[in-house]
N, C-alpha and C. Protein backbone atom coordinates (compact mmCIF):
# COMPACT_ATOMS: atom_id res chain seq x y z
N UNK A 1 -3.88 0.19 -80.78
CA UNK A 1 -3.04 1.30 -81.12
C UNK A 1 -1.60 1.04 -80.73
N UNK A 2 -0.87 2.23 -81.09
CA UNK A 2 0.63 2.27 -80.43
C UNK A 2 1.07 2.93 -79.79
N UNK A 3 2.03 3.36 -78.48
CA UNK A 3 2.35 3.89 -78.15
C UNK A 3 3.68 4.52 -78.20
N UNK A 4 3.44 5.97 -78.98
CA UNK A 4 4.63 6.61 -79.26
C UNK A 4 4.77 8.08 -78.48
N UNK A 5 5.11 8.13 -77.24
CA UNK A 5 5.16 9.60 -76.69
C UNK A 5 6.21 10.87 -77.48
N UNK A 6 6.74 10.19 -78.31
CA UNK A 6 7.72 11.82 -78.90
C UNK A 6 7.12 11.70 -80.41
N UNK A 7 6.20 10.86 -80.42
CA UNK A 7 5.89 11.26 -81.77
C UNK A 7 6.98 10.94 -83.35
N UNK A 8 7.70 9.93 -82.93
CA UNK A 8 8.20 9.73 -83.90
C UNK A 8 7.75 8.90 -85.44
N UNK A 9 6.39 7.95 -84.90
CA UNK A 9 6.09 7.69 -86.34
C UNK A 9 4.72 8.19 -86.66
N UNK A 10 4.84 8.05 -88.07
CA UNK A 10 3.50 8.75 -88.69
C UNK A 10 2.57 7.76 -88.60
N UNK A 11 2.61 6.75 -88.27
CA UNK A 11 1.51 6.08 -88.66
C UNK A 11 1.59 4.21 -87.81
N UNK A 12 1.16 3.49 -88.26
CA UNK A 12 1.20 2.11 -87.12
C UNK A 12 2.23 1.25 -88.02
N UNK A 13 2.42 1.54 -89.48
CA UNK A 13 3.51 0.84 -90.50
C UNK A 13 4.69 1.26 -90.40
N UNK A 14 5.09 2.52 -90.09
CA UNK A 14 6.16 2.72 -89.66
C UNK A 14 6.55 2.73 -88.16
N UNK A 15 5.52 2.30 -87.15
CA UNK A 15 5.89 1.62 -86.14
C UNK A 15 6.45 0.27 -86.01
N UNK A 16 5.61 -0.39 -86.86
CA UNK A 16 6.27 -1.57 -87.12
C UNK A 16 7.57 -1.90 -87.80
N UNK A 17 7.44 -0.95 -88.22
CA UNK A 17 9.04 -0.92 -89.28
C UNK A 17 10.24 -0.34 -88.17
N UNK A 18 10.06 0.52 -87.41
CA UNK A 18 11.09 0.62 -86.04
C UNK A 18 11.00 -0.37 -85.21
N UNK A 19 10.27 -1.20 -84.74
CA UNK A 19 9.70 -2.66 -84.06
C UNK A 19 11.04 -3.45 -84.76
N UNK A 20 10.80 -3.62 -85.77
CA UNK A 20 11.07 -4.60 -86.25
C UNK A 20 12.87 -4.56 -86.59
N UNK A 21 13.39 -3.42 -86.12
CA UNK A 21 14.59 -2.45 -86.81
C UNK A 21 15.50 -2.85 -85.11
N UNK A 22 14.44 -2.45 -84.20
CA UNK A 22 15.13 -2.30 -83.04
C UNK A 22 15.22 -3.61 -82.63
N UNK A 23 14.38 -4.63 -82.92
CA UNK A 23 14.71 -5.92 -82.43
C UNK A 23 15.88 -6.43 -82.88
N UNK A 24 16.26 -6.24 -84.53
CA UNK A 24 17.24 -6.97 -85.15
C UNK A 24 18.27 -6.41 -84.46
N UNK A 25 18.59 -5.03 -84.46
CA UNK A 25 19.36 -4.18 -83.75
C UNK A 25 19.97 -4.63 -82.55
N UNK A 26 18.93 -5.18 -81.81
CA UNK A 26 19.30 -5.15 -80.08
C UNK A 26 19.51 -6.47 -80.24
N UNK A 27 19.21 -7.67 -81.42
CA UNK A 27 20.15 -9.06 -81.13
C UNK A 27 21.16 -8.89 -81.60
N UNK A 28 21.32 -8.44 -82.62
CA UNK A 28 23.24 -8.15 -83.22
C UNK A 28 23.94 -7.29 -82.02
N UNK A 29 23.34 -6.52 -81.13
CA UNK A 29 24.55 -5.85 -80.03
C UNK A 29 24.51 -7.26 -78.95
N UNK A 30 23.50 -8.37 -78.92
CA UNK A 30 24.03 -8.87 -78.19
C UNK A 30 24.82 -10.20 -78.26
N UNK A 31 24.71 -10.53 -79.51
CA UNK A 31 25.46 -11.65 -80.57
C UNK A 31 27.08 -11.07 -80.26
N UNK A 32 27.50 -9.51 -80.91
CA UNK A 32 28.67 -8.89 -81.10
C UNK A 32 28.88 -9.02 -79.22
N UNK A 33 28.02 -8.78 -78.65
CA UNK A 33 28.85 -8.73 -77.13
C UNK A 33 29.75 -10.39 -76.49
N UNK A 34 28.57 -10.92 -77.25
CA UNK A 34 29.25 -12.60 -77.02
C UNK A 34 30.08 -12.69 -77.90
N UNK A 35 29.96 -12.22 -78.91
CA UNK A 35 31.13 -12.76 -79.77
C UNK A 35 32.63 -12.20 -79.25
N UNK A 36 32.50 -10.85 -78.95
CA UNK A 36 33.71 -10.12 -78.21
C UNK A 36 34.29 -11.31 -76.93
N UNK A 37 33.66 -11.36 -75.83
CA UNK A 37 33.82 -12.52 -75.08
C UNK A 37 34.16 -13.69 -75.62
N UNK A 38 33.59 -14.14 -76.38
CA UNK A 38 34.37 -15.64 -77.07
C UNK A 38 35.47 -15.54 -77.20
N UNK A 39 35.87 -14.45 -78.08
CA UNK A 39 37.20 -14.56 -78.68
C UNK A 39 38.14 -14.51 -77.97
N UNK A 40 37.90 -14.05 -76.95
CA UNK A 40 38.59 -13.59 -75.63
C UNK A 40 38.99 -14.67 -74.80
N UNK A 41 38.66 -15.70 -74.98
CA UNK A 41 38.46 -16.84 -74.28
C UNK A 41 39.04 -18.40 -75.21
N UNK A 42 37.96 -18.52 -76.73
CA UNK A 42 38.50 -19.24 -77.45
C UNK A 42 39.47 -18.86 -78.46
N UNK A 43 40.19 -19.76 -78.63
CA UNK A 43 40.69 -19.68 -79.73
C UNK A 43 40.72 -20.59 -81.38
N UNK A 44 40.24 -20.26 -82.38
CA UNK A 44 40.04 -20.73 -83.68
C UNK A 44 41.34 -21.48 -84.30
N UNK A 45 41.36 -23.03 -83.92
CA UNK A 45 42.60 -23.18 -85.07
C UNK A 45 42.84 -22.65 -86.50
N UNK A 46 44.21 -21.97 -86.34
CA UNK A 46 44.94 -21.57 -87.45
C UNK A 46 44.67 -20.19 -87.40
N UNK A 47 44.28 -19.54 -85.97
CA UNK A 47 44.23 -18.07 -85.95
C UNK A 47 45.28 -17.59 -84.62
N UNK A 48 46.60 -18.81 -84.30
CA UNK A 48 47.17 -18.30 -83.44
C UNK A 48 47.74 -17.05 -83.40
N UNK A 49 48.28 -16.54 -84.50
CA UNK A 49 49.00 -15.18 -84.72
C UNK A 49 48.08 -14.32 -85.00
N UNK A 50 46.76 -13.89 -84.66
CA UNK A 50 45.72 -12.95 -84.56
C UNK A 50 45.73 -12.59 -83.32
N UNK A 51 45.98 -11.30 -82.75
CA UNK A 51 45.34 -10.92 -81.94
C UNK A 51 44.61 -10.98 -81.24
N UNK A 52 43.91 -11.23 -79.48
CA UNK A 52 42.65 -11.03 -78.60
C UNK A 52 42.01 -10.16 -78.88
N UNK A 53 42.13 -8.89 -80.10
CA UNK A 53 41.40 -8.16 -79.19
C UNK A 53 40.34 -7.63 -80.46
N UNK A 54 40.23 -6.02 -80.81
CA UNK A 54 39.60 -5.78 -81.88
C UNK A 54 39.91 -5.52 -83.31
N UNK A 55 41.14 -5.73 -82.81
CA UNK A 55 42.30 -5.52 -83.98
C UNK A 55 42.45 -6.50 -84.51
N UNK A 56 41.86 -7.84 -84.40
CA UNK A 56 41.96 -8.61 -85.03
C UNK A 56 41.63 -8.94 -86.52
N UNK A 57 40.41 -8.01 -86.41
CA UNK A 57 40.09 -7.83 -87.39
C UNK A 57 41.13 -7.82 -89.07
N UNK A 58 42.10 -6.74 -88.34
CA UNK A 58 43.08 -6.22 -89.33
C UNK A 58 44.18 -6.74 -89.53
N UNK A 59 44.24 -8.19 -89.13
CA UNK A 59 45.82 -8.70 -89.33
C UNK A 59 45.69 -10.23 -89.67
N UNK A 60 45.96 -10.19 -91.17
CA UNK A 60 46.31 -12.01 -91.38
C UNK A 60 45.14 -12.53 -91.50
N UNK A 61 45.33 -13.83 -91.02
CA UNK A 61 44.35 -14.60 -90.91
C UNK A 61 42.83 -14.03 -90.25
N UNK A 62 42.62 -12.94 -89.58
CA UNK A 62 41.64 -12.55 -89.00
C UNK A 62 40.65 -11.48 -90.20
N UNK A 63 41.31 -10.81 -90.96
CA UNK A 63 40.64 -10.38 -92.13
C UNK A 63 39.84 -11.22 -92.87
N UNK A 64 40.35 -12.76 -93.01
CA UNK A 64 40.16 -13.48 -94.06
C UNK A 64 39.00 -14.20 -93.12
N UNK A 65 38.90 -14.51 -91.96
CA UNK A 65 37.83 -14.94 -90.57
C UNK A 65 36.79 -13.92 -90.68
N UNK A 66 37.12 -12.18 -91.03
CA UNK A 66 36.19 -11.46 -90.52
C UNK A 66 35.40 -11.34 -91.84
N UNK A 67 36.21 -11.46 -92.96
CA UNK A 67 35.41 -11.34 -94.42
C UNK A 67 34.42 -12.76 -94.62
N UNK A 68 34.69 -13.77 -93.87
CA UNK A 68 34.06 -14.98 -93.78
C UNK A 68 32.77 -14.82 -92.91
N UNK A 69 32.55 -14.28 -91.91
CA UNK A 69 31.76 -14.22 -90.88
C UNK A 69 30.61 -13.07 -91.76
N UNK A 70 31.45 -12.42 -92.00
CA UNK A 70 30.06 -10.96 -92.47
C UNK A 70 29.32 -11.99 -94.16
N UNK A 71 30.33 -12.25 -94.41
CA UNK A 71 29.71 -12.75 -95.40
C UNK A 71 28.34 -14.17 -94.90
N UNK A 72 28.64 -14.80 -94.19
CA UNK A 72 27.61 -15.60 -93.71
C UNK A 72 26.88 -14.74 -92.87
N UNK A 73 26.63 -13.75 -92.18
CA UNK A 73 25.72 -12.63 -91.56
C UNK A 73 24.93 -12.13 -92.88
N UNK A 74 25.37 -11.73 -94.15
CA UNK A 74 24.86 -11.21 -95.00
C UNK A 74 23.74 -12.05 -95.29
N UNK A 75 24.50 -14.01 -95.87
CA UNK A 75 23.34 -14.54 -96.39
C UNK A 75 22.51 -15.21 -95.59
N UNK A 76 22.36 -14.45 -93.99
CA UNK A 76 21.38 -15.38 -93.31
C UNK A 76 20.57 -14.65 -92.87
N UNK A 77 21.27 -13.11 -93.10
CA UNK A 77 20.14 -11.79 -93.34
C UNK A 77 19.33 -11.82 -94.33
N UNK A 78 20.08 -12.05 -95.42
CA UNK A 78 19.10 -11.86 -96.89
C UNK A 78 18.19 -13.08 -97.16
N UNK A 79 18.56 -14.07 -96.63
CA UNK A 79 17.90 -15.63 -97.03
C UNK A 79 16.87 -16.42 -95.56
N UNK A 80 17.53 -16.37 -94.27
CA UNK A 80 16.90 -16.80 -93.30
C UNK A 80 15.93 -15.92 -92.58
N UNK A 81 16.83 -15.32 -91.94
CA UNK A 81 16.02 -14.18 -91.07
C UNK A 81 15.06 -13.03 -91.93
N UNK A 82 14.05 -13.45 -92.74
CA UNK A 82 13.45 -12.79 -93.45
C UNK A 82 11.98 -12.40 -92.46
N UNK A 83 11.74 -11.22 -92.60
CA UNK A 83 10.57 -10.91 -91.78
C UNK A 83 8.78 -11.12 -92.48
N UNK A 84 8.14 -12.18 -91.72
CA UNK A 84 7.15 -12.61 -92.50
C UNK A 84 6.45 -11.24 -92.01
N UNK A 85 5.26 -10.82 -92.68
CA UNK A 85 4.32 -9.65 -92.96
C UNK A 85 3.25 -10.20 -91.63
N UNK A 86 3.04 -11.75 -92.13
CA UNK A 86 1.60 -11.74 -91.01
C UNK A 86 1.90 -12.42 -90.01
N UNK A 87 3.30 -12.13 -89.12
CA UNK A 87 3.98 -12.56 -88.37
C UNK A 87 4.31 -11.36 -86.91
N UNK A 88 4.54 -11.23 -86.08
CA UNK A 88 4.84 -10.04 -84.84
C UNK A 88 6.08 -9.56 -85.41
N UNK A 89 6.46 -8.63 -85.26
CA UNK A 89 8.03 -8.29 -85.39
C UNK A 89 8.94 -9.00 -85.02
N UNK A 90 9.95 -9.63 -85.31
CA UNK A 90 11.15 -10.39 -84.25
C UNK A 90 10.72 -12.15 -84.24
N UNK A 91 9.70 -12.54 -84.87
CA UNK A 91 9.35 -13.69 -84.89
C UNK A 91 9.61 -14.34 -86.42
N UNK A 92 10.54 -14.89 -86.32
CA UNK A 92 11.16 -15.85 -87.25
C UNK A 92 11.18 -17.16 -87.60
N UNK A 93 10.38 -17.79 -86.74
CA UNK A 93 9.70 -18.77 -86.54
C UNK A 93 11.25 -19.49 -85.82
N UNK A 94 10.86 -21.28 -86.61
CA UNK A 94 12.14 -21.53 -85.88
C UNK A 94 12.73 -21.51 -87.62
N UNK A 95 14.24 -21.49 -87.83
CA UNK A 95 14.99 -21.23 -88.94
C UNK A 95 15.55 -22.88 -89.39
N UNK A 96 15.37 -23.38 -88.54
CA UNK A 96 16.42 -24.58 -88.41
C UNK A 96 15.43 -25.74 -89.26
């Protein structure tokens, strides 16, 4: 069985489907926490006039870095990190 004390899913498929929601979830907050720290620290040739901070996002060369990055997050969401069915939640095997 599963254990759900507030009763939030109907059933053991939509447990798995929050399983599987909160894992991806809780590695992207901790990817974005390192990544915050990196930037903080390294710096990307040809992104000297960008900003440290979160604003980087929005200026110059860092738009054109941040439209680059989501875009490779997208296709390694849609293409790698695919969730096998007869697999645990969060197990992706190895990707590489």
């Amino acid at each position: 069985g599963f254990w759900d004390p507030l009763g939030l899913c109907k059933d053991e498929a939509s447990f798995r489907d929050y399983r599987m929601k909160e894992l991806k979830h809780g590695r992207l907050a901790m990817m974005g926490a390192l990544g915050m720290l990196a930037q903080s620290l390294v710096q990307v040739p040809g992104m000297e006039g960008v900003p440290k901070s979160v604003n980087a996002i929005f200026v110059g060369n860092g738009l054109v870095g941040g439209v680059a990055v989501l875009a490779l997050i997208g296709g390694l969401e849609a293409f790698v990190f695919v969730q096998d069915e007869q697999k645990e939640p969060g197990n992706f095997g190895n990707p590489v």
